[in-house]
PDB file of N, CA and C in Angstrom:
ATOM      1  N   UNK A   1       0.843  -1.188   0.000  1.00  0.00           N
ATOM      2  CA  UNK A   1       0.000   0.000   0.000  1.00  0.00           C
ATOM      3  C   UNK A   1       0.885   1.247   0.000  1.00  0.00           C
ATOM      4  N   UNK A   2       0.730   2.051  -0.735  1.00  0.00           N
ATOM      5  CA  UNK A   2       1.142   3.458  -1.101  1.00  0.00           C
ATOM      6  C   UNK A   2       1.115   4.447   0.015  1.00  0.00           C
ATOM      7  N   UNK A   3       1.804   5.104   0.637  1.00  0.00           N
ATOM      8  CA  UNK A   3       1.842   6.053   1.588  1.00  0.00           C
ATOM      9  C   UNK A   3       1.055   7.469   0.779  1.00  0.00           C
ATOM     10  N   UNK A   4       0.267   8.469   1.079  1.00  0.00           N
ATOM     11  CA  UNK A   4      -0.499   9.234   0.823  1.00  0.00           C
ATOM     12  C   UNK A   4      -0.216  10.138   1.605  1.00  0.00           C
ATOM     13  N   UNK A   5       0.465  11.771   0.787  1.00  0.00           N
ATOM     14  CA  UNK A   5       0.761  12.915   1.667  1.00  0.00           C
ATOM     15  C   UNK A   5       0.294  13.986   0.977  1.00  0.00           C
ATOM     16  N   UNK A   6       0.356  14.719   1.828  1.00  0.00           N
ATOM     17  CA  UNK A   6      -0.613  15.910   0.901  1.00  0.00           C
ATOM     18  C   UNK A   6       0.405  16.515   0.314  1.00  0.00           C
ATOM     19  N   UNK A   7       0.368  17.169  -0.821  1.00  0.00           N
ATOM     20  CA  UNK A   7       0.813  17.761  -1.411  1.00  0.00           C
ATOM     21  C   UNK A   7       1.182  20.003  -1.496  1.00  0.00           C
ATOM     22  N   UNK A   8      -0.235  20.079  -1.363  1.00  0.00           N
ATOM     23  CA  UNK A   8      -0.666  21.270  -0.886  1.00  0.00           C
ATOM     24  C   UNK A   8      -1.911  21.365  -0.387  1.00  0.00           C
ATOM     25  N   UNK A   9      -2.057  22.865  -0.264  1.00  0.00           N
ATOM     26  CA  UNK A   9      -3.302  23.304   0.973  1.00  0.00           C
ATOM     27  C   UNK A   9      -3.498  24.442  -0.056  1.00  0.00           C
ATOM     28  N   UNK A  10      -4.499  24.531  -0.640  1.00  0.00           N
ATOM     29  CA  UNK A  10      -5.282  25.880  -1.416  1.00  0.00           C
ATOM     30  C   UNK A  10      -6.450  26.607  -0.211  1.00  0.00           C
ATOM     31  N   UNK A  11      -6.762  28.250  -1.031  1.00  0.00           N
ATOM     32  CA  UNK A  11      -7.876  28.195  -0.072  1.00  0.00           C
ATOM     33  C   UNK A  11      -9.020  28.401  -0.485  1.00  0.00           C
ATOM     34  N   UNK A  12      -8.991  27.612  -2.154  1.00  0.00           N
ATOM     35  CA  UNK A  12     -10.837  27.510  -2.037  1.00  0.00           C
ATOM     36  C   UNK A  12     -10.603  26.197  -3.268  1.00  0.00           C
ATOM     37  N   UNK A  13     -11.860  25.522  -3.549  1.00  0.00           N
ATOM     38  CA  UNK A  13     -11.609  24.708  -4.194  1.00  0.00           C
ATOM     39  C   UNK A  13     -11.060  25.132  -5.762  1.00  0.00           C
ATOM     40  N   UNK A  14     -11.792  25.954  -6.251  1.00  0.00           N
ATOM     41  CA  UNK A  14     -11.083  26.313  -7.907  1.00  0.00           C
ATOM     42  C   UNK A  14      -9.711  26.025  -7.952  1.00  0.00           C
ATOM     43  N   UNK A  15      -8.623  26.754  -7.188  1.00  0.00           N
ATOM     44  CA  UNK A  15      -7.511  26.523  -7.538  1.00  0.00           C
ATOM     45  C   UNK A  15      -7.313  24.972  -7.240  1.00  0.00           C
ATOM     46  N   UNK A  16      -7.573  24.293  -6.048  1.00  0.00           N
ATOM     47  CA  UNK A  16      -7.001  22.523  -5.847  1.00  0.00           C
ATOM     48  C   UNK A  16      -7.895  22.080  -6.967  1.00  0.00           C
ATOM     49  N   UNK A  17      -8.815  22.094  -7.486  1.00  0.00           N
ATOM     50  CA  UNK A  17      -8.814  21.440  -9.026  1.00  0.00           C
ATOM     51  C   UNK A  17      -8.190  21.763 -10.168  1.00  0.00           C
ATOM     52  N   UNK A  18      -8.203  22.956 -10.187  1.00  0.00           N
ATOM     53  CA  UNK A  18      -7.075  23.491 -11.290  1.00  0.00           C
ATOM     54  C   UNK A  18      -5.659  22.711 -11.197  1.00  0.00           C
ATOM     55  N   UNK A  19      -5.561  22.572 -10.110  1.00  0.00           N
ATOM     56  CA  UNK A  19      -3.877  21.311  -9.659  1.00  0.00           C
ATOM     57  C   UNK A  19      -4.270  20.243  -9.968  1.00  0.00           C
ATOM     58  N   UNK A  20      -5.603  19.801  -9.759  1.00  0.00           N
ATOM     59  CA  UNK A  20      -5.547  18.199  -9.509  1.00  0.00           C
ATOM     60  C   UNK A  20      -5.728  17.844 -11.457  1.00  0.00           C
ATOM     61  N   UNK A  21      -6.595  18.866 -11.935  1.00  0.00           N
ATOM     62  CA  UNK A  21      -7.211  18.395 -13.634  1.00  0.00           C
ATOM     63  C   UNK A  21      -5.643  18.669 -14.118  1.00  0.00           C
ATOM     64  N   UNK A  22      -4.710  19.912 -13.961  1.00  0.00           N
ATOM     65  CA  UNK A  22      -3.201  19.606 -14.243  1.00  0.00           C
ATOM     66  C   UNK A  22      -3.047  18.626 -14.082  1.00  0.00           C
ATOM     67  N   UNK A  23      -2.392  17.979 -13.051  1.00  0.00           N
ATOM     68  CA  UNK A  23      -1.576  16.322 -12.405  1.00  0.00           C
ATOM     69  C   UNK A  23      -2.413  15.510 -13.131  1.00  0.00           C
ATOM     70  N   UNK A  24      -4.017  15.416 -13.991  1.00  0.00           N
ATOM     71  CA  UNK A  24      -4.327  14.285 -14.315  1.00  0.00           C
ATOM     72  C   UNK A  24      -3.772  14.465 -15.350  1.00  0.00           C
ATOM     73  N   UNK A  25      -3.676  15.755 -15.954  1.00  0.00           N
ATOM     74  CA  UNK A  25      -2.738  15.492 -17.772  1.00  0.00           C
ATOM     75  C   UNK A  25      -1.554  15.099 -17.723  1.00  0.00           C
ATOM     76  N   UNK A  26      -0.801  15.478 -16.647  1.00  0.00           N
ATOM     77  CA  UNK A  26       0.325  14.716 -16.416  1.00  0.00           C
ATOM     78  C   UNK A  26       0.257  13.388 -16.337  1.00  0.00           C
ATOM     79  N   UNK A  27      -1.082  12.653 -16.134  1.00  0.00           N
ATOM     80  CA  UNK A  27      -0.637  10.845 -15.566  1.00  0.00           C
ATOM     81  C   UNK A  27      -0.381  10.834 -14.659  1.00  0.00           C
ATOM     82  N   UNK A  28      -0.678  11.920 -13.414  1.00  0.00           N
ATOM     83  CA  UNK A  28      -0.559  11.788 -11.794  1.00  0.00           C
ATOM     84  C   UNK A  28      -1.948  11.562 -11.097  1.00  0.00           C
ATOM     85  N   UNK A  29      -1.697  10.630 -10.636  1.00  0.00           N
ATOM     86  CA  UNK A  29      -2.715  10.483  -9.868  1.00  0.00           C
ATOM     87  C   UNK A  29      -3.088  10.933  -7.948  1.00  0.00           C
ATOM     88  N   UNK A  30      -4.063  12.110  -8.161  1.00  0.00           N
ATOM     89  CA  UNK A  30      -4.364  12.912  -7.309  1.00  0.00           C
ATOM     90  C   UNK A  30      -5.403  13.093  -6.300  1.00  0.00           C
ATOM     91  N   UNK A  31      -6.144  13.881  -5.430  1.00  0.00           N
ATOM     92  CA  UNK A  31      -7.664  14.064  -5.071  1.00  0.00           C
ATOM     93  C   UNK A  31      -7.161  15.119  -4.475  1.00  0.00           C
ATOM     94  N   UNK A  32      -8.424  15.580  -3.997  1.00  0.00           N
ATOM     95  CA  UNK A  32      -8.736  16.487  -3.453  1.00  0.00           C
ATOM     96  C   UNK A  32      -9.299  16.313  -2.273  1.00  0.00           C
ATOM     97  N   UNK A  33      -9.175  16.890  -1.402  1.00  0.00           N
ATOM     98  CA  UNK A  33      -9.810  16.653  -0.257  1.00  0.00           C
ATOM     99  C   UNK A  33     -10.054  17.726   1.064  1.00  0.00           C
ATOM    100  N   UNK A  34     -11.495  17.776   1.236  1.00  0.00           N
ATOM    101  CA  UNK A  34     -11.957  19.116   1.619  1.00  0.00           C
ATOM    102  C   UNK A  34     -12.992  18.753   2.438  1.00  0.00           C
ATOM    103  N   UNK A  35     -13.698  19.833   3.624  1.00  0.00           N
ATOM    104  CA  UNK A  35     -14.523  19.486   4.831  1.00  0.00           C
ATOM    105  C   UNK A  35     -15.243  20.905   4.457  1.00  0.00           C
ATOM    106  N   UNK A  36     -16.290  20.661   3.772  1.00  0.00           N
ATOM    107  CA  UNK A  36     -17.428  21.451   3.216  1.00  0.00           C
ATOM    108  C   UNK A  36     -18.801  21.438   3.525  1.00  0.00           C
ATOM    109  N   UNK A  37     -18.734  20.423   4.062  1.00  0.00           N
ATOM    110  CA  UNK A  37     -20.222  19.929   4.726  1.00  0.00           C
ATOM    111  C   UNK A  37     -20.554  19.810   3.574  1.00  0.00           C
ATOM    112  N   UNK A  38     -20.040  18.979   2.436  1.00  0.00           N
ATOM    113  CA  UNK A  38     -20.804  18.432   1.511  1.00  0.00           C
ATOM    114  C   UNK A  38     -21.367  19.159  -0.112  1.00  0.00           C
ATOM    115  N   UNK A  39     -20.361  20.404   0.470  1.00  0.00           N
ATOM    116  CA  UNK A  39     -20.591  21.498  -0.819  1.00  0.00           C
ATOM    117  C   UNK A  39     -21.464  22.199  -0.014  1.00  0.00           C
ATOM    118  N   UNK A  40     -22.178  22.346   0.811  1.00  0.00           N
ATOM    119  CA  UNK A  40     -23.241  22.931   1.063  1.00  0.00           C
ATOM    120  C   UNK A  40     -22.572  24.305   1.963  1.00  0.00           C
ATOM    121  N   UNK A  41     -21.689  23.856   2.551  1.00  0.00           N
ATOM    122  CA  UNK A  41     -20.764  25.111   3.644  1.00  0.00           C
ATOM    123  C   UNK A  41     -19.415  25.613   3.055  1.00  0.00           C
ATOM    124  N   UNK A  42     -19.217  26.042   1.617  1.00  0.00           N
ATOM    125  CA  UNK A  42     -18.282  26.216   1.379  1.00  0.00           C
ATOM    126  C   UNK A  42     -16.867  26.602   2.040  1.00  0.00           C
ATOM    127  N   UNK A  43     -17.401  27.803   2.989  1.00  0.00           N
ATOM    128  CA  UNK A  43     -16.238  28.411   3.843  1.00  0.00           C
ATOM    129  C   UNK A  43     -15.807  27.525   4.812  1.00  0.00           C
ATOM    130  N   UNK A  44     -16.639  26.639   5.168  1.00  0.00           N
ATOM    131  CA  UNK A  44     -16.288  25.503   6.230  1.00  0.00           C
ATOM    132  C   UNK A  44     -14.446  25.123   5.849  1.00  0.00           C
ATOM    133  N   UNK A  45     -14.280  24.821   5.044  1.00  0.00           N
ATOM    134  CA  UNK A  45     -12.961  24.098   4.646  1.00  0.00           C
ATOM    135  C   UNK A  45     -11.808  25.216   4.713  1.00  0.00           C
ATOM    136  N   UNK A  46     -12.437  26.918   5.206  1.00  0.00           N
ATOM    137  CA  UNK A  46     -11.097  27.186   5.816  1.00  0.00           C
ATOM    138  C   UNK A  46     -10.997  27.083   7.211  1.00  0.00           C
ATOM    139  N   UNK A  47     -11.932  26.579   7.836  1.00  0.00           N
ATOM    140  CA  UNK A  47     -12.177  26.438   8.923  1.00  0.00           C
ATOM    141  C   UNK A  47     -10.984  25.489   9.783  1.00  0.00           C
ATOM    142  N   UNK A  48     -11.286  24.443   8.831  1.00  0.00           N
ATOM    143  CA  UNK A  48     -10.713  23.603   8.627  1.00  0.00           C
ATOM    144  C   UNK A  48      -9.331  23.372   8.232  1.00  0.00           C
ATOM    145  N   UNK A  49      -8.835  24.257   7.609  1.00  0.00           N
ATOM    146  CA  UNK A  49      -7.430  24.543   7.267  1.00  0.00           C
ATOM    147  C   UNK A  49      -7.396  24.284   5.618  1.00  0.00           C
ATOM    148  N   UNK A  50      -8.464  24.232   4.984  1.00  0.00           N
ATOM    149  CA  UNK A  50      -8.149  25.152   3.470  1.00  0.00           C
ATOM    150  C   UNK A  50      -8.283  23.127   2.647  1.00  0.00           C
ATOM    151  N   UNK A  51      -8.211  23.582   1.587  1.00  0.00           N
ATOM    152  CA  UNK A  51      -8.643  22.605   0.407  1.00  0.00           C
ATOM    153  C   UNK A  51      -7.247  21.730   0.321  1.00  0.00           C
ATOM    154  N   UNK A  52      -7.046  20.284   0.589  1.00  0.00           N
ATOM    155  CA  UNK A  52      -5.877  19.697   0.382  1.00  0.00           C
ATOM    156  C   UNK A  52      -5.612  18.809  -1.233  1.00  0.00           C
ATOM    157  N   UNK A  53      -4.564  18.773  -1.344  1.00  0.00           N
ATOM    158  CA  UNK A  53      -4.292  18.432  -2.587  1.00  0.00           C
ATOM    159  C   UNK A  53      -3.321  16.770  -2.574  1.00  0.00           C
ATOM    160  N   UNK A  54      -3.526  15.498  -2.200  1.00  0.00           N
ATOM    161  CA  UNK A  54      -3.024  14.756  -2.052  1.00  0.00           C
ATOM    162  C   UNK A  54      -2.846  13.943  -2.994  1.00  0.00           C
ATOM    163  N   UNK A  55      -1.208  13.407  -3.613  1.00  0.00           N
ATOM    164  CA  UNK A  55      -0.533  12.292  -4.090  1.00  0.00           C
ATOM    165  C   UNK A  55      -0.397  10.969  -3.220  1.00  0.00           C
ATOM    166  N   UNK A  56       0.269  10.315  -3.883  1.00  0.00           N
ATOM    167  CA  UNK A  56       0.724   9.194  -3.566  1.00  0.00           C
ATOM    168  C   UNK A  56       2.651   9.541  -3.038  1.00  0.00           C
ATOM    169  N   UNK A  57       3.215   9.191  -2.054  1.00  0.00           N
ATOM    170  CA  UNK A  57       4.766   9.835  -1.744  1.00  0.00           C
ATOM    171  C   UNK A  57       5.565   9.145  -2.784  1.00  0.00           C
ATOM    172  N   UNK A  58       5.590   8.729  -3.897  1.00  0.00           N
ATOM    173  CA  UNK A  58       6.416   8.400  -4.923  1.00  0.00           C
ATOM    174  C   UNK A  58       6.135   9.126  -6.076  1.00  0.00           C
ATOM    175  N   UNK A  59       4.943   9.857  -6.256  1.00  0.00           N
ATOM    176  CA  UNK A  59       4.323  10.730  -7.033  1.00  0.00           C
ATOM    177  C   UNK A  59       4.976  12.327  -6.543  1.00  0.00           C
ATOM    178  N   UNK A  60       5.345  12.390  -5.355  1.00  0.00           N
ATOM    179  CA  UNK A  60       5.595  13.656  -5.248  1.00  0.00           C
ATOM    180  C   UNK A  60       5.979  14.634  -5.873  1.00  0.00           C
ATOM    181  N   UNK A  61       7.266  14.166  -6.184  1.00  0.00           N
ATOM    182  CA  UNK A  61       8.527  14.713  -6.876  1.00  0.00           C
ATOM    183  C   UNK A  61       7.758  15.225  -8.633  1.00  0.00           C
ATOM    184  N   UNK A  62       7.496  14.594  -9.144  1.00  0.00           N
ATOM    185  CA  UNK A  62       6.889  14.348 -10.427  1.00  0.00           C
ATOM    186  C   UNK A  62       5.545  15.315 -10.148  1.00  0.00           C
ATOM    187  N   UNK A  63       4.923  15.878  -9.132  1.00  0.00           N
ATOM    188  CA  UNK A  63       3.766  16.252  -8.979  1.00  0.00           C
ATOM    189  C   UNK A  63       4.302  17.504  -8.602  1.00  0.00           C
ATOM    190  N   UNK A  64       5.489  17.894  -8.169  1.00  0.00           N
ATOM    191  CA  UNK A  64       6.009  19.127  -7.616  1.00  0.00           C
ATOM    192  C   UNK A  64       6.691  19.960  -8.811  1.00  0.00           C
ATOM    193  N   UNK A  65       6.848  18.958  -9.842  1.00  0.00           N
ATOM    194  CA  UNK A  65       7.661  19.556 -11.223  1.00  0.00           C
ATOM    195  C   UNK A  65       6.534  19.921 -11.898  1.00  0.00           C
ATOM    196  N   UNK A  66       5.430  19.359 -12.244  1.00  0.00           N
ATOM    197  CA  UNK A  66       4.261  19.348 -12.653  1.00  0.00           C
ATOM    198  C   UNK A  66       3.583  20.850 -12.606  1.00  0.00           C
ATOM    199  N   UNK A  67       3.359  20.881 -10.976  1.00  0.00           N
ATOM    200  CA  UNK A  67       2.636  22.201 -11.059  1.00  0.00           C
ATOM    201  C   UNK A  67       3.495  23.458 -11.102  1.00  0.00           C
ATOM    202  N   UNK A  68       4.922  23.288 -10.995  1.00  0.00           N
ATOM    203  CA  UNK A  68       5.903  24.552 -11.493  1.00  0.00           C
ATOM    204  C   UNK A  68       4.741  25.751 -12.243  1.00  0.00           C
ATOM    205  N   UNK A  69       4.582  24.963 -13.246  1.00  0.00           N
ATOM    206  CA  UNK A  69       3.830  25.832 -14.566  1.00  0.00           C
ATOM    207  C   UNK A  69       2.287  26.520 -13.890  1.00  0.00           C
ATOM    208  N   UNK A  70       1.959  26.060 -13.045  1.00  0.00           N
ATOM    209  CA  UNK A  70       0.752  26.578 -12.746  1.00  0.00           C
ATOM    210  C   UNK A  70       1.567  28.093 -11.456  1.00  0.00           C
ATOM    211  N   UNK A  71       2.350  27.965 -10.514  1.00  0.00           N
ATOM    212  CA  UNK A  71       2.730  28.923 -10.078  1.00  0.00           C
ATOM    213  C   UNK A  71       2.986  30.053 -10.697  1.00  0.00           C
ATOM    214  N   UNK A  72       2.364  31.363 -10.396  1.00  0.00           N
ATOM    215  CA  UNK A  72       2.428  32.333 -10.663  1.00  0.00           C
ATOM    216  C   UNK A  72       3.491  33.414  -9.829  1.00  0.00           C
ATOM    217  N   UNK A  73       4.665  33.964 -10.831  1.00  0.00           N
ATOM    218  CA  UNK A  73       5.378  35.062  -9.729  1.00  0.00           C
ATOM    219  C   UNK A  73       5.228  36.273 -10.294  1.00  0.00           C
ATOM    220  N   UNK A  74       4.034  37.352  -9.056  1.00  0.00           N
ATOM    221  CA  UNK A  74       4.052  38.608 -10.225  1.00  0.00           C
ATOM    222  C   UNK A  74       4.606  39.443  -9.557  1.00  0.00           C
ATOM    223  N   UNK A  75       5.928  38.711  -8.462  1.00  0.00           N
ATOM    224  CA  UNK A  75       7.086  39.946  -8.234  1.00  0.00           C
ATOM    225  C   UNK A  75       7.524  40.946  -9.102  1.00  0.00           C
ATOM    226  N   UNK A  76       7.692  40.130 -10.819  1.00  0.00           N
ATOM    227  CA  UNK A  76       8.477  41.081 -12.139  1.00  0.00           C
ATOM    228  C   UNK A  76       7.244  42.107 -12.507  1.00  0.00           C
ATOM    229  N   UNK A  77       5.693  42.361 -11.968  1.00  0.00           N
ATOM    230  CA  UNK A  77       4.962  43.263 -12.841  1.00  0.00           C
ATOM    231  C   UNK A  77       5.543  44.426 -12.227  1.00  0.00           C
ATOM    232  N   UNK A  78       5.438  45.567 -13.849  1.00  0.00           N
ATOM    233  CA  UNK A  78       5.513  46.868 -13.300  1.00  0.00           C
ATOM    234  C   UNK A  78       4.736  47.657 -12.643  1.00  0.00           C
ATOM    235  N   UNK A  79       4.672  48.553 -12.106  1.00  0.00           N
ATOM    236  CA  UNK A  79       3.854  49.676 -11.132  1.00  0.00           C
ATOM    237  C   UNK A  79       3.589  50.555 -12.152  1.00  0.00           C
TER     238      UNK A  79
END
């Protein structure tokens, strides 16, 4: 059996699917995992400590190169 670690912590669901539908084009296999009361309490899951993004721990590495491309740095915009 595969050890299972989270990967990251988003804080609403859009972005941890935006990671997870990435990692599936990659061939990573991912979930999501969130305490929403079911969709029905959205904000619940920061309550909770925010939207998790979990691999498999041999997937990591490969899942950490992966979402490079989705990180955004807009230290370089001008003023």
């Amino acid at each position: 059996m595969s050890d299972i670690v989270e990967l990251r912590r988003f804080s609403g669901e859009f972005e941890a699917q935006l990671a997870l539908a990435h990692l599936a084009s990659e061939g990573i296999d991912a979930s999501v995992v969130t305490d929403d009361g079911g969709g029905a309490i959205p904000t619940l899951s920061m309550l909770s400590g925010g939207v998790r993004l979990i691999v498999r721990a041999e997937d990591v590495q490969a899942a950490e190169e992966a979402l490079k491309v989705l990180d955004v740095d807009d230290s370089s915009e001008e003023s």
